[in-house]
C-alpha atoms as a PDB file:
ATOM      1  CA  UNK A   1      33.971  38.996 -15.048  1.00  0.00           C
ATOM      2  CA  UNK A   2      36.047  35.452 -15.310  1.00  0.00           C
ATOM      3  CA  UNK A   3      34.378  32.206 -15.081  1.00  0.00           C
ATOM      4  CA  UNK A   4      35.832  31.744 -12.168  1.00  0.00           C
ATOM      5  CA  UNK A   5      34.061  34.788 -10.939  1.00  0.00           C
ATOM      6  CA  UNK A   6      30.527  32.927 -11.456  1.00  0.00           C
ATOM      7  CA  UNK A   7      28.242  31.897  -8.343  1.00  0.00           C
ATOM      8  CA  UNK A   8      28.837  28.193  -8.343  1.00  0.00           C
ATOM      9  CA  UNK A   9      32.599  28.194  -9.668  1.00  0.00           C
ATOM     10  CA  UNK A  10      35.499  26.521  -8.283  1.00  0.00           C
ATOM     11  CA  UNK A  11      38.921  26.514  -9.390  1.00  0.00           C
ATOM     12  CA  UNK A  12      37.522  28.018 -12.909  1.00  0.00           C
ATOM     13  CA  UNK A  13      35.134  24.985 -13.320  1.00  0.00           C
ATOM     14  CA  UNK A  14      31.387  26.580 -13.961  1.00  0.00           C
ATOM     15  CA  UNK A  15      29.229  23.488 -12.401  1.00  0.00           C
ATOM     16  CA  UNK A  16      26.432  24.887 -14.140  1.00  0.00           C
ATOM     17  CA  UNK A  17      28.302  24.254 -17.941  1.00  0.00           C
ATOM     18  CA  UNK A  18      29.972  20.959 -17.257  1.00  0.00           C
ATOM     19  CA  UNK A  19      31.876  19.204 -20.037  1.00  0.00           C
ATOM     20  CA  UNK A  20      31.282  15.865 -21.162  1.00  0.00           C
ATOM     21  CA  UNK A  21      34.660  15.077 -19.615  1.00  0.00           C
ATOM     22  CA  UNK A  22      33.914  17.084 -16.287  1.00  0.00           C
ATOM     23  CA  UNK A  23      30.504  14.451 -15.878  1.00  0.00           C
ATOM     24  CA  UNK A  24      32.450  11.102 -17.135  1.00  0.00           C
ATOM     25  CA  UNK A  25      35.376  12.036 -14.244  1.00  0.00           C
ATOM     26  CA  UNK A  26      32.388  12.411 -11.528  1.00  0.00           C
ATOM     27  CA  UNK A  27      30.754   8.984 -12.913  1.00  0.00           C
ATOM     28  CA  UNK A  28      33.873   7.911 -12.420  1.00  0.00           C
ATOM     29  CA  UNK A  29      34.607   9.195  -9.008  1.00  0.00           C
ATOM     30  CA  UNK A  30      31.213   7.820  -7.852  1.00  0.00           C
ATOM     31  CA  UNK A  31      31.971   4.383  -8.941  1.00  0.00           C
ATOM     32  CA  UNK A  32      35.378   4.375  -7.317  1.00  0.00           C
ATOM     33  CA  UNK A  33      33.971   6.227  -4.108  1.00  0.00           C
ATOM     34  CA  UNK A  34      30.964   3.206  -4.185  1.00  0.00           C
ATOM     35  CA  UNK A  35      33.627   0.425  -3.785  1.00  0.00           C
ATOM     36  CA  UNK A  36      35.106   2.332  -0.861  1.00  0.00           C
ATOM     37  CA  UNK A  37      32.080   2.649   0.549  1.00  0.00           C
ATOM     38  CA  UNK A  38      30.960  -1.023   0.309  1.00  0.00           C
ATOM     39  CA  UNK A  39      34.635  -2.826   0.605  1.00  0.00           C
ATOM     40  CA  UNK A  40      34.399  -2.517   4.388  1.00  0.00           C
ATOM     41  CA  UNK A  41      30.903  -4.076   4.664  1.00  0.00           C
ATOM     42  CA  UNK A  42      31.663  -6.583   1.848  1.00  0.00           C
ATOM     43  CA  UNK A  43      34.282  -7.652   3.874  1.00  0.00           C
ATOM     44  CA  UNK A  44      32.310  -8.192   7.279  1.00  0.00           C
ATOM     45  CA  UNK A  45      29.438  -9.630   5.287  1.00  0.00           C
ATOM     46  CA  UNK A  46      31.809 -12.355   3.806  1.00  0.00           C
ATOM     47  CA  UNK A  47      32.070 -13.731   7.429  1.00  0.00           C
ATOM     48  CA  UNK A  48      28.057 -14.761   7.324  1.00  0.00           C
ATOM     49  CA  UNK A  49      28.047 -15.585   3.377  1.00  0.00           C
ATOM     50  CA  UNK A  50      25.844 -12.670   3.001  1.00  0.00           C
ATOM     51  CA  UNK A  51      26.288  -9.699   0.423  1.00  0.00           C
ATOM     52  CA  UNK A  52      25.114  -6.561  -0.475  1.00  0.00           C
ATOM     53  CA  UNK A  53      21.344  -7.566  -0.537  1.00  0.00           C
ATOM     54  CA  UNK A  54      21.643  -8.479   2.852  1.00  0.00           C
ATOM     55  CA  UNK A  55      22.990  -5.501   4.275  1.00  0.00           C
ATOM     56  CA  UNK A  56      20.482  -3.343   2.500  1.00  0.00           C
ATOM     57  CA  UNK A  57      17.800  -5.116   4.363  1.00  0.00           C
ATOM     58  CA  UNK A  58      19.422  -4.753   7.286  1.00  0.00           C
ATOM     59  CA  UNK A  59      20.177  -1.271   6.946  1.00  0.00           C
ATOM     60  CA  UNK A  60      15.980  -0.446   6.269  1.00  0.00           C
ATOM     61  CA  UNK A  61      14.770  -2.536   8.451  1.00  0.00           C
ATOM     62  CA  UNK A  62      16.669  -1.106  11.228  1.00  0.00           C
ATOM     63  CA  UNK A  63      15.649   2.609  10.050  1.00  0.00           C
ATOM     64  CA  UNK A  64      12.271   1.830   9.567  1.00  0.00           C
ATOM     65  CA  UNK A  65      11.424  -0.978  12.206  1.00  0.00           C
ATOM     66  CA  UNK A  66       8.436  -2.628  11.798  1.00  0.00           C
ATOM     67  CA  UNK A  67       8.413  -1.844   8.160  1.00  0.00           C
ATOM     68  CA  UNK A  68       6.361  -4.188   5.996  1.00  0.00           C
ATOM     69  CA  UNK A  69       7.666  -5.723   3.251  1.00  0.00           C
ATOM     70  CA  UNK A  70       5.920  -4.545   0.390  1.00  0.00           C
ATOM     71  CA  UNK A  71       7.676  -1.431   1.866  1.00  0.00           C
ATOM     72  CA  UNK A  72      10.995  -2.329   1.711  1.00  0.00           C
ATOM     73  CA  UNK A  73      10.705  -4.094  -2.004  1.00  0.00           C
ATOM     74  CA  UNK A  74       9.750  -0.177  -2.741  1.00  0.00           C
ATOM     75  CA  UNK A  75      12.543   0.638  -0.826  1.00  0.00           C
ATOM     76  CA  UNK A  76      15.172  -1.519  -2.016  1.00  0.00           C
ATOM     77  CA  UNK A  77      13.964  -1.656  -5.642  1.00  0.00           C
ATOM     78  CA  UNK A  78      14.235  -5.514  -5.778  1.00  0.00           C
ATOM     79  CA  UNK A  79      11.538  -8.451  -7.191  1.00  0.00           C
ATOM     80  CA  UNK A  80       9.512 -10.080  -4.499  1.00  0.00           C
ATOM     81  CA  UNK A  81      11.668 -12.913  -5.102  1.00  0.00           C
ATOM     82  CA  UNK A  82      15.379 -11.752  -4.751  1.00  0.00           C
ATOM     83  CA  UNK A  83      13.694  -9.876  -1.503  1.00  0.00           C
ATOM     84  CA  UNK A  84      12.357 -12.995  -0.301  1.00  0.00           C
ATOM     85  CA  UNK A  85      15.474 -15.465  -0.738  1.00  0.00           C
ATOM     86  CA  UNK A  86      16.762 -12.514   1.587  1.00  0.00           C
ATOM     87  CA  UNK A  87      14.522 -12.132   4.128  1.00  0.00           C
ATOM     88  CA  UNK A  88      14.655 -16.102   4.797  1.00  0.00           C
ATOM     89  CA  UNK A  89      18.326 -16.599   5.423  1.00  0.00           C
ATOM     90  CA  UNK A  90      17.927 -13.209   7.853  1.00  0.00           C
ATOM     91  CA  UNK A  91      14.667 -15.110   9.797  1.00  0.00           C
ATOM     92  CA  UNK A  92      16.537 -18.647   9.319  1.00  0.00           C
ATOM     93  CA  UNK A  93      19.600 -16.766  11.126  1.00  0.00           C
ATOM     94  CA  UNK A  94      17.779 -15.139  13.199  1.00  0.00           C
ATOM     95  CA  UNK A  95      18.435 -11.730  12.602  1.00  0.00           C
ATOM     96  CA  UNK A  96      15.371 -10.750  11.376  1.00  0.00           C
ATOM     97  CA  UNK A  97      11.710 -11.246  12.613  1.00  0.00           C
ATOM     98  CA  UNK A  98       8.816 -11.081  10.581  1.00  0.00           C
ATOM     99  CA  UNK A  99       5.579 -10.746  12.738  1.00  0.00           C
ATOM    100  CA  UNK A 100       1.855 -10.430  11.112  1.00  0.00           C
ATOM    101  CA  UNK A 101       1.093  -7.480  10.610  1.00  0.00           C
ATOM    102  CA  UNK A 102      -1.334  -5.189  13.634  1.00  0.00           C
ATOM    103  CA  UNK A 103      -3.938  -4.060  11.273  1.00  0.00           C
ATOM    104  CA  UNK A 104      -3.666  -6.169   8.267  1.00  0.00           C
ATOM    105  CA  UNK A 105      -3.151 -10.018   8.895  1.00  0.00           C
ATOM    106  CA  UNK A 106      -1.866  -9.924   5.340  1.00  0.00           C
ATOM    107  CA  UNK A 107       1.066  -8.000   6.115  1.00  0.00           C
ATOM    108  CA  UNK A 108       4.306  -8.788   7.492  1.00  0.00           C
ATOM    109  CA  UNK A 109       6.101  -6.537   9.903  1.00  0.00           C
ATOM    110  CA  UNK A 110      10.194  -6.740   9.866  1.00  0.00           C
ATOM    111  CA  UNK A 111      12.243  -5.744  13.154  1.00  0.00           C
ATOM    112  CA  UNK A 112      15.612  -6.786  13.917  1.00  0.00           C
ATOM    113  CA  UNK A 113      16.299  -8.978  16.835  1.00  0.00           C
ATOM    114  CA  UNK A 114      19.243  -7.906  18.687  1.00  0.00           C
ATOM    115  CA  UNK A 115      21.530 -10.281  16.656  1.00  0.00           C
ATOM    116  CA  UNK A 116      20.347  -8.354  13.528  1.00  0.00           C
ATOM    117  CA  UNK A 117      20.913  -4.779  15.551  1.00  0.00           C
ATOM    118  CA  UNK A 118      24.482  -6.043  16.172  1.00  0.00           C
ATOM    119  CA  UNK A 119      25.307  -7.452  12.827  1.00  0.00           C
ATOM    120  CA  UNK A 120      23.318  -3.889  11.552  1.00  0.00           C
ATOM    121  CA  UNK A 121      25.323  -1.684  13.823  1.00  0.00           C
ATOM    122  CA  UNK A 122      29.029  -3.222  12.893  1.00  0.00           C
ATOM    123  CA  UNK A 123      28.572  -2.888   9.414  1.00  0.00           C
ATOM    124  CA  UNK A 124      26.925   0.996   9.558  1.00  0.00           C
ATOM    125  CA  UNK A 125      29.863   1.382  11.758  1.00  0.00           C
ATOM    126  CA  UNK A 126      32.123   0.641   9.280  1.00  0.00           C
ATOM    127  CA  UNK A 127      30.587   2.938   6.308  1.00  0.00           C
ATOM    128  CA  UNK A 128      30.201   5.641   9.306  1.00  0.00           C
ATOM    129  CA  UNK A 129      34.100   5.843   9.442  1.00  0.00           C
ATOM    130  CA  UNK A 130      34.811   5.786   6.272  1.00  0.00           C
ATOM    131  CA  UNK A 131      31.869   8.697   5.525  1.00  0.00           C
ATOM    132  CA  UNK A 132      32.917  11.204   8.644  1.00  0.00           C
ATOM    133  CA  UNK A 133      36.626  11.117   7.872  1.00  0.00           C
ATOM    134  CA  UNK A 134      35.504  11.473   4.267  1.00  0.00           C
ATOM    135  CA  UNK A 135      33.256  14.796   5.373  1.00  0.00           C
ATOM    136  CA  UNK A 136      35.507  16.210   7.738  1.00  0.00           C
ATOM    137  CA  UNK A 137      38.663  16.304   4.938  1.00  0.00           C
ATOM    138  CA  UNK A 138      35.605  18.121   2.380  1.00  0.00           C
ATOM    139  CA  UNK A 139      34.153  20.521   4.893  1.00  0.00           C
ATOM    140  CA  UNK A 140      30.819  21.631   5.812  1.00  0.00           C
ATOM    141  CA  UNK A 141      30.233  22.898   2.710  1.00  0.00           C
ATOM    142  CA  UNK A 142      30.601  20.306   0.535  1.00  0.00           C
ATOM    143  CA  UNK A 143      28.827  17.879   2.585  1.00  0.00           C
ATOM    144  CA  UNK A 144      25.904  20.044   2.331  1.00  0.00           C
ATOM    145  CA  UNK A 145      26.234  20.126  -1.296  1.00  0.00           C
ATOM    146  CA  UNK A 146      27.549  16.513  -1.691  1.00  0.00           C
ATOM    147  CA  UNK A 147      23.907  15.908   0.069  1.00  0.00           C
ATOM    148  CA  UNK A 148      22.006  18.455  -2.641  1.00  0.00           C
ATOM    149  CA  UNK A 149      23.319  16.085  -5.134  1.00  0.00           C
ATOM    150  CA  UNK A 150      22.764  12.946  -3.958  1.00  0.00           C
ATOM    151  CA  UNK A 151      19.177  14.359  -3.786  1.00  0.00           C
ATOM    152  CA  UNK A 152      18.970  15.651  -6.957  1.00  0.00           C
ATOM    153  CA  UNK A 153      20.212  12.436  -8.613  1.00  0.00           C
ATOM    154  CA  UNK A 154      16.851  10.168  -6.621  1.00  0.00           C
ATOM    155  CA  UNK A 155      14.281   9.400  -8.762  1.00  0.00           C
ATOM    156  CA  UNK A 156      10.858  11.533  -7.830  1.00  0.00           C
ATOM    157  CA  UNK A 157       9.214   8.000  -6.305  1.00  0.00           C
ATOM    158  CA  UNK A 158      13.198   7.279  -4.159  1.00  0.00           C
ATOM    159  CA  UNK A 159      12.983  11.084  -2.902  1.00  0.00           C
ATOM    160  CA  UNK A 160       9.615  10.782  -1.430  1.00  0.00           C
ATOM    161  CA  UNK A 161      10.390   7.845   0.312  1.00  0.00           C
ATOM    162  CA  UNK A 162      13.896   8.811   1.193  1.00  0.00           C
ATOM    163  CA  UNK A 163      11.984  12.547   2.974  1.00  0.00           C
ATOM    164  CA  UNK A 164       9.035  10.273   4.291  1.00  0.00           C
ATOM    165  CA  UNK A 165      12.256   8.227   6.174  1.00  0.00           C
ATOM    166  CA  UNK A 166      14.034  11.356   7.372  1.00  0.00           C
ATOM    167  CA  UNK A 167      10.813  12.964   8.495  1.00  0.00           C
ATOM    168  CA  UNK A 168       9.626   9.878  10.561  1.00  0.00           C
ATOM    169  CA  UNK A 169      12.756   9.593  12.475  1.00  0.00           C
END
């Protein structure tokens, strides 16, 4: 039997047995395939002085509406403060709303006014282009795997929230 022979082979690379080089070229491919993926939102963003932060918000807020946001600092990863320099340029611009929260007056709830939705929606738009003409050229198959690794890669804490999202919507 060849290595190319083994479950999991393609074009006689065993994924289970990669080489040092084989992992430094993926690195590599996912830094190159991140600034694809962010160039067209960068460049829509530049329009409102807002980067990357910003769109993050935007993007989990409008997943998870209503979120609070000691949520979304879990989500995003960021300090209170970076967070919060963000949120007030989104309220300030009115993209954002923060309301208090239903059951604890502590808490703030986040939604998206319709200004947010539309500034939300043109920049997912973007990334959404880029990503199906991306999956179709792979194929089912990789997508699906493409996916298994993305989820491998999360963090035990990121892939609990990241199935808690996908099961609440």
């Amino acid at each position: 039997m060849s290595e190319s022979d083994l479950p999991g082979s393609q074009g006689g690379e065993t994924l289970l047995f990669l080489t040092d080089d084989q992992l430094r070229q993926g690195i590599e491919a996912m830094f190159f395939a991140y600034r694809g993926f962010t160039a067209d939102p960068d460049r829509i963003l530049q329009n409102y002085s807002y980067g990357r932060a910003h769109h993050r918000a935007l993007h989990f807020i409008n997943a998870n509406p209503g979120t609070t946001v000691n949520n979304l600092l879990a989500i995003l990863g960021v300090t209170k403060q970076s967070l919060n320099r963000v949120l007030r340029t989104l309220i300030e611009d009115g993209l954002v709303q923060s309301n208090v929260g239903r059951s604890d007056k502590r808490e703030r709830n986040l939604n998206l006014t319709d200004k947010g939705e539309a500034l939300e929606q043109e920049l997912s738009n973007a990334q959404r282009v880029r990503m199906r003409a991306a999956y179709r050229q792979a194929g089912p198959e990789a997508v699906q795997g493409f996916k298994r690794v993305l989820e491998a890669m999360m963090d035990p804490e990121m892939r609990r929230i990241y199935t808690k999202m996908r099961e609440t919507r």
